[in-house]
Protein backbone atom coordinates (compact mmCIF):
# COMPACT_ATOMS: atom_id res chain seq x y z
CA UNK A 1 96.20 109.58 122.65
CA UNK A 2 99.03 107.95 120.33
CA UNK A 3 101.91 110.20 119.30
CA UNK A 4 101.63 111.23 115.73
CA UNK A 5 104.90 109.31 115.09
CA UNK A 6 103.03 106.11 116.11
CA UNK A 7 100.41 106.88 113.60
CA UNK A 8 102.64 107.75 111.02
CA UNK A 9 104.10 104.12 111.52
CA UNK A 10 100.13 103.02 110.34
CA UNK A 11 101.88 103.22 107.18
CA UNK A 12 104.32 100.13 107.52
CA UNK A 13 102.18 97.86 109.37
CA UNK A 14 98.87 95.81 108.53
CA UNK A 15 96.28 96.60 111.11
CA UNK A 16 95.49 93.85 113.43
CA UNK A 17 92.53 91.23 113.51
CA UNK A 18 91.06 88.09 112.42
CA UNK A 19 91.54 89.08 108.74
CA UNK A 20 94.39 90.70 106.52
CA UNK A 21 94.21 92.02 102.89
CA UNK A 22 95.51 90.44 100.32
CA UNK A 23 96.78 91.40 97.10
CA UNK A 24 97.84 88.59 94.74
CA UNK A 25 100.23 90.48 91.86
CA UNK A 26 98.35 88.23 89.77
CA UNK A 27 94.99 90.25 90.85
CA UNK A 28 93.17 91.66 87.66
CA UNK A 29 93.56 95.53 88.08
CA UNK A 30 90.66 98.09 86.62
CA UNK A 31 91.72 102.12 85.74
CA UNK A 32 89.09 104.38 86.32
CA UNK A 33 88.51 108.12 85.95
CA UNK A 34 87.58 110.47 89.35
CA UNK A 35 86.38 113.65 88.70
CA UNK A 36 86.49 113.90 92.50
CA UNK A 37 90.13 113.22 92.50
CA UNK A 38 90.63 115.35 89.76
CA UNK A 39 89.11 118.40 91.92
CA UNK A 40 91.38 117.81 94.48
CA UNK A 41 94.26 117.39 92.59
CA UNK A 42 94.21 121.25 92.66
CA UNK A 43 95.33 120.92 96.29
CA UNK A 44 98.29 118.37 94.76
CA UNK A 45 99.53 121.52 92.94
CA UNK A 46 99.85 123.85 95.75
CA UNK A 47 103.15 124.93 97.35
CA UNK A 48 101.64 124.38 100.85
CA UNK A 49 102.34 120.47 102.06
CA UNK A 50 99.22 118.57 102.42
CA UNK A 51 98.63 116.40 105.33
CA UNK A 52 96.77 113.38 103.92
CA UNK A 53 94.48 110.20 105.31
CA UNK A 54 94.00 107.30 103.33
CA UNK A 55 91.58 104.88 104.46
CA UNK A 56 92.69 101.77 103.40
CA UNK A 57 95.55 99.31 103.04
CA UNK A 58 98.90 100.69 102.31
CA UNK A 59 99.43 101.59 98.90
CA UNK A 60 102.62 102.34 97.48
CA UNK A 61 101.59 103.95 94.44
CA UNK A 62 99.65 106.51 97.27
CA UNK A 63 102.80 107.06 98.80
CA UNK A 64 104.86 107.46 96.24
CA UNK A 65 102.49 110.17 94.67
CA UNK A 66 102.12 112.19 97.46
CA UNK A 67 105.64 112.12 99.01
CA UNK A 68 106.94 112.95 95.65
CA UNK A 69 104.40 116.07 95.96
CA UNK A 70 106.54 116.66 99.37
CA UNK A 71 102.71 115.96 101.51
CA UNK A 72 102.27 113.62 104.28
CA UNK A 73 100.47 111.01 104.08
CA UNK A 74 98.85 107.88 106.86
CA UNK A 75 96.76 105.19 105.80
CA UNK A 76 94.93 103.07 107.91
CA UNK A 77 92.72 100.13 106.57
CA UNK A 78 89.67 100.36 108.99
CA UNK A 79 87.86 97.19 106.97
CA UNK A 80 90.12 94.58 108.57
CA UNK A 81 90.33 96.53 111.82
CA UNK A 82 87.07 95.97 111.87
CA UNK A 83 86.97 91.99 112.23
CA UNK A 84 88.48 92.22 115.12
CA UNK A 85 86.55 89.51 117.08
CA UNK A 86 87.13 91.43 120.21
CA UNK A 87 84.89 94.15 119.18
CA UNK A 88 81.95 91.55 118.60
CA UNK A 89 79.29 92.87 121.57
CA UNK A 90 75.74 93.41 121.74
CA UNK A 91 72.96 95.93 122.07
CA UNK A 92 70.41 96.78 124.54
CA UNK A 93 68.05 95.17 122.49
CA UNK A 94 70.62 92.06 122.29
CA UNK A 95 71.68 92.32 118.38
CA UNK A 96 75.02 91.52 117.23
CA UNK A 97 76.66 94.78 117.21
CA UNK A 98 80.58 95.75 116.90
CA UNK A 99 81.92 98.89 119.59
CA UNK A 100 82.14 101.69 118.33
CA UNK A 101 83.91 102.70 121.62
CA UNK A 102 86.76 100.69 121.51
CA UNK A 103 87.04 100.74 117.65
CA UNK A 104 87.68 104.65 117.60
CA UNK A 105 89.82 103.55 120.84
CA UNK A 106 92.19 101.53 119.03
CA UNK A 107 91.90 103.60 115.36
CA UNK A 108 91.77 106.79 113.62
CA UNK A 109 93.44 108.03 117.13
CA UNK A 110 94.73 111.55 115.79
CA UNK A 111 94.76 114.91 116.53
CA UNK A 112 92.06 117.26 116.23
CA UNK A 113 91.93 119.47 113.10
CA UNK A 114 94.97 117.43 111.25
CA UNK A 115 94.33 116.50 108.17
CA UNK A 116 93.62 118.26 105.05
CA UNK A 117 92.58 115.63 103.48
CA UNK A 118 90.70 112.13 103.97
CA UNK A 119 90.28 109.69 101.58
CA UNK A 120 87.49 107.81 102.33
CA UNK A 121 87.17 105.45 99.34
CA UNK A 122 84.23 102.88 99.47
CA UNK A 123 83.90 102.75 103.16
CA UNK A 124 80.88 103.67 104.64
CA UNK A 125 79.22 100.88 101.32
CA UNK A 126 81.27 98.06 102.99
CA UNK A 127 81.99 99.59 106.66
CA UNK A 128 79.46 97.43 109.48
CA UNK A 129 76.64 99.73 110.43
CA UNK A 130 77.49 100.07 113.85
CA UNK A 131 80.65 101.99 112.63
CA UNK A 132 79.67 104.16 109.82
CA UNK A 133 78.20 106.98 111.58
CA UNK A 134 80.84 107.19 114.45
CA UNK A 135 83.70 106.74 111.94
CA UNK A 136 82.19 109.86 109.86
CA UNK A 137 82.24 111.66 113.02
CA UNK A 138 85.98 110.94 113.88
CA UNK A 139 86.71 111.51 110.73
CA UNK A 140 84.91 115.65 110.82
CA UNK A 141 87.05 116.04 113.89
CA UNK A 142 90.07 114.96 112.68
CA UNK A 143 89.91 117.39 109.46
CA UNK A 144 90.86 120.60 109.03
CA UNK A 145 88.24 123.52 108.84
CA UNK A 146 87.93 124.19 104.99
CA UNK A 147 89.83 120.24 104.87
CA UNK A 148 88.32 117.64 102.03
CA UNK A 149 86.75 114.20 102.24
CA UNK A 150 87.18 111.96 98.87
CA UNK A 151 83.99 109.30 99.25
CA UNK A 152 82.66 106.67 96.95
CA UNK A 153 78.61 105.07 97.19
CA UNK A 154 77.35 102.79 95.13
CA UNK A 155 74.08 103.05 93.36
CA UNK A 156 71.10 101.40 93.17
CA UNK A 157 72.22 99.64 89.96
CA UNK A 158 74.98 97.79 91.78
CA UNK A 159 73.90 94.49 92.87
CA UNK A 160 74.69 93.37 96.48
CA UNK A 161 77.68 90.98 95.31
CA UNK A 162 79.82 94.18 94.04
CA UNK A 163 83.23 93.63 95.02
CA UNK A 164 85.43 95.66 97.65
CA UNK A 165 88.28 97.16 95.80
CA UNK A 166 91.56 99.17 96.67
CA UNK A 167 92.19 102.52 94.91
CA UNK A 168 95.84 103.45 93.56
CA UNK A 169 96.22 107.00 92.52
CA UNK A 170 98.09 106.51 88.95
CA UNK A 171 97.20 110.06 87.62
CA UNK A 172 95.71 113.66 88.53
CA UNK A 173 92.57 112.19 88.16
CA UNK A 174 93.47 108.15 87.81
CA UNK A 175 92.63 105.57 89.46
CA UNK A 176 93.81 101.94 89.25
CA UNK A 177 91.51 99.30 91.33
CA UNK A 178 92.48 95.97 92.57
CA UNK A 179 90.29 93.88 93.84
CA UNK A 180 90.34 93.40 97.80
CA UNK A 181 90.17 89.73 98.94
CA UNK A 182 90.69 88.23 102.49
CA UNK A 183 93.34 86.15 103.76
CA UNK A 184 91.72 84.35 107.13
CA UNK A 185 93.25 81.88 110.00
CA UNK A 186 91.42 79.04 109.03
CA UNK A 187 93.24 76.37 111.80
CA UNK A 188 96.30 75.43 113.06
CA UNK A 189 97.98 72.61 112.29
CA UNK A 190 99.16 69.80 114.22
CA UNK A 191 102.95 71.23 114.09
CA UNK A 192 101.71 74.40 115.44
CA UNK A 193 101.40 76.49 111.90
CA UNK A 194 98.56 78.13 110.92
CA UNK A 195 97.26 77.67 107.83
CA UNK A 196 95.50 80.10 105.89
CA UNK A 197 92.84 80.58 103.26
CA UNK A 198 91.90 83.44 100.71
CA UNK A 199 88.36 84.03 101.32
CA UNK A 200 85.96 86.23 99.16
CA UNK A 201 86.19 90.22 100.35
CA UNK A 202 84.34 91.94 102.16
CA UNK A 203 80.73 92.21 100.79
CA UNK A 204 78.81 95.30 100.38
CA UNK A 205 76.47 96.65 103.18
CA UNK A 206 74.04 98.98 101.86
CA UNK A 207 73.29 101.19 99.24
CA UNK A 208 73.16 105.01 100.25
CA UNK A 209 70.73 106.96 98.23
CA UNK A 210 71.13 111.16 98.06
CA UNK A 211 68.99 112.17 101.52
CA UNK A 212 70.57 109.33 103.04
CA UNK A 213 74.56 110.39 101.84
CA UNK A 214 73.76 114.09 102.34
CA UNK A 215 72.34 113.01 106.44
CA UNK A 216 75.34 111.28 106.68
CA UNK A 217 77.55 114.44 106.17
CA UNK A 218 75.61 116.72 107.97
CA UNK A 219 78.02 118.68 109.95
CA UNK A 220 80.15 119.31 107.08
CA UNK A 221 79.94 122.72 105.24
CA UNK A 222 79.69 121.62 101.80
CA UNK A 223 78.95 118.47 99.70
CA UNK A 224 78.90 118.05 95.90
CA UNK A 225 77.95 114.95 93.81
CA UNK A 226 79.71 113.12 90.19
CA UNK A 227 77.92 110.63 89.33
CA UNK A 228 80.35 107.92 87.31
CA UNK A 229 79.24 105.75 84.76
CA UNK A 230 80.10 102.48 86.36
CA UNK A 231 77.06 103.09 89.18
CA UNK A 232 79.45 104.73 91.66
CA UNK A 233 78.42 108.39 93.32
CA UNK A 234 81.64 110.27 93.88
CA UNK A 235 81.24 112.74 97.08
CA UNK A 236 83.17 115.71 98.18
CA UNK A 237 82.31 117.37 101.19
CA UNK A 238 83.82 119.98 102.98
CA UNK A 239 84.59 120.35 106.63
């Protein structure tokens, strides 16, 4: 298992893989109200340092607010780890599947019971099927008991071309979105250089409904729902 130093690093780096994030200044950015932020922002407030996860690209607005709030915080963006050709394999009954093995090999490689907090974002909406169920359970180990999971699922309203964005905590209960689009190897030149392209992001997956959100979180203690205007569920559940 990786030191938590080496994790910690998670926060400098860009994960590995066929694809990166990028994020154009130019991008258009959206503001948004959580009320599931804005429950947790009661843990924000404590005296006691908070050990946080955020699941996505590195966000300096993220760290800023929470190591101004003297908490820890890791981010890891498991999207992009995710094309990483390598984990391309297939099932028994020969479908294109991704390992879940070696993806929770190379990721979310933490101590048990060390977080008190995950940020889950959009994931399990854009996340490949193979993954989402293994990454939820990684992500009950990894939590405290009594620790909180922030989670975002589209509704049935949203239509399959909804884009992938990347949430910056501005505010107790804030949250500014940018838009997440790819930046792929798409050949090498005759020099040597590679040469890149911005490709649309990553496209959404599925569309949870209640039962299916509430099986999903299972072996947590507790789950409550806000339902948003913009046809978003918020989710906070409990370990």
């Amino acid at each position: 298992m990786a030191s938590v130093t080496q994790n910690f690093m998670k926060l400098f780096r860009g994960s590995s893989g066929g694809a990166e994030a990028a994020t154009p200044q130019a991008a258009q950015r959206l503001t948004r109200r959580s009320s599931g932020l804005g429950e947790l922002s009661r843990l924000w407030d404590s005296d006691t340092p908070l050990c946080v996860l955020d699941l996505g690209s590195t966000s300096p607005a993220n760290i800023r607010f929470f190591t101004e709030g003297s908490h820890k915080i890791y981010s890891e963006d498991l999207l992009v780890a995710s094309t990483e050709p390598s984990l391309v394999t297939k099932d028994e009954q020969g479908n294109v599947v991704l390992d879940s093995r070696q993806f929770l090999a190379d990721n979310l490689v933490y101590p048990a019971a060390h977080f008190d907090v995950v940020l889950c974002w959009n994931l399990p909406d854009y996340l490949d099927e193979s993954l989402v169920r293994p990454v939820m359970g990684r992500l009950w180990s990894v939590l405290k008991p009594g620790g909180m999971l922030l989670a975002f699922f589209h509704t049935k309203d949203a239509g399959p071309d909804s884009p992938c964005y990347r949430f910056h905590i501005i505010g107790k209960d804030t949250l500014e979105m940018q838009r997440i689009v790819l930046k792929r190897e798409a050949r090498r030149g005759p020099t040597g250089a590679v040469h890149t392209a911005i490709t649309e992001g990553f496209r959404l997956q599925r569309v949870f409904n209640n039962r299916h959100i509430e099986t999903l979180f299972r072996d947590f203690a507790s789950i409550k729902f806000f339902l948003a205007r913009d046809n978003v569920r918020e989710v906070l559940v409990v370990r």
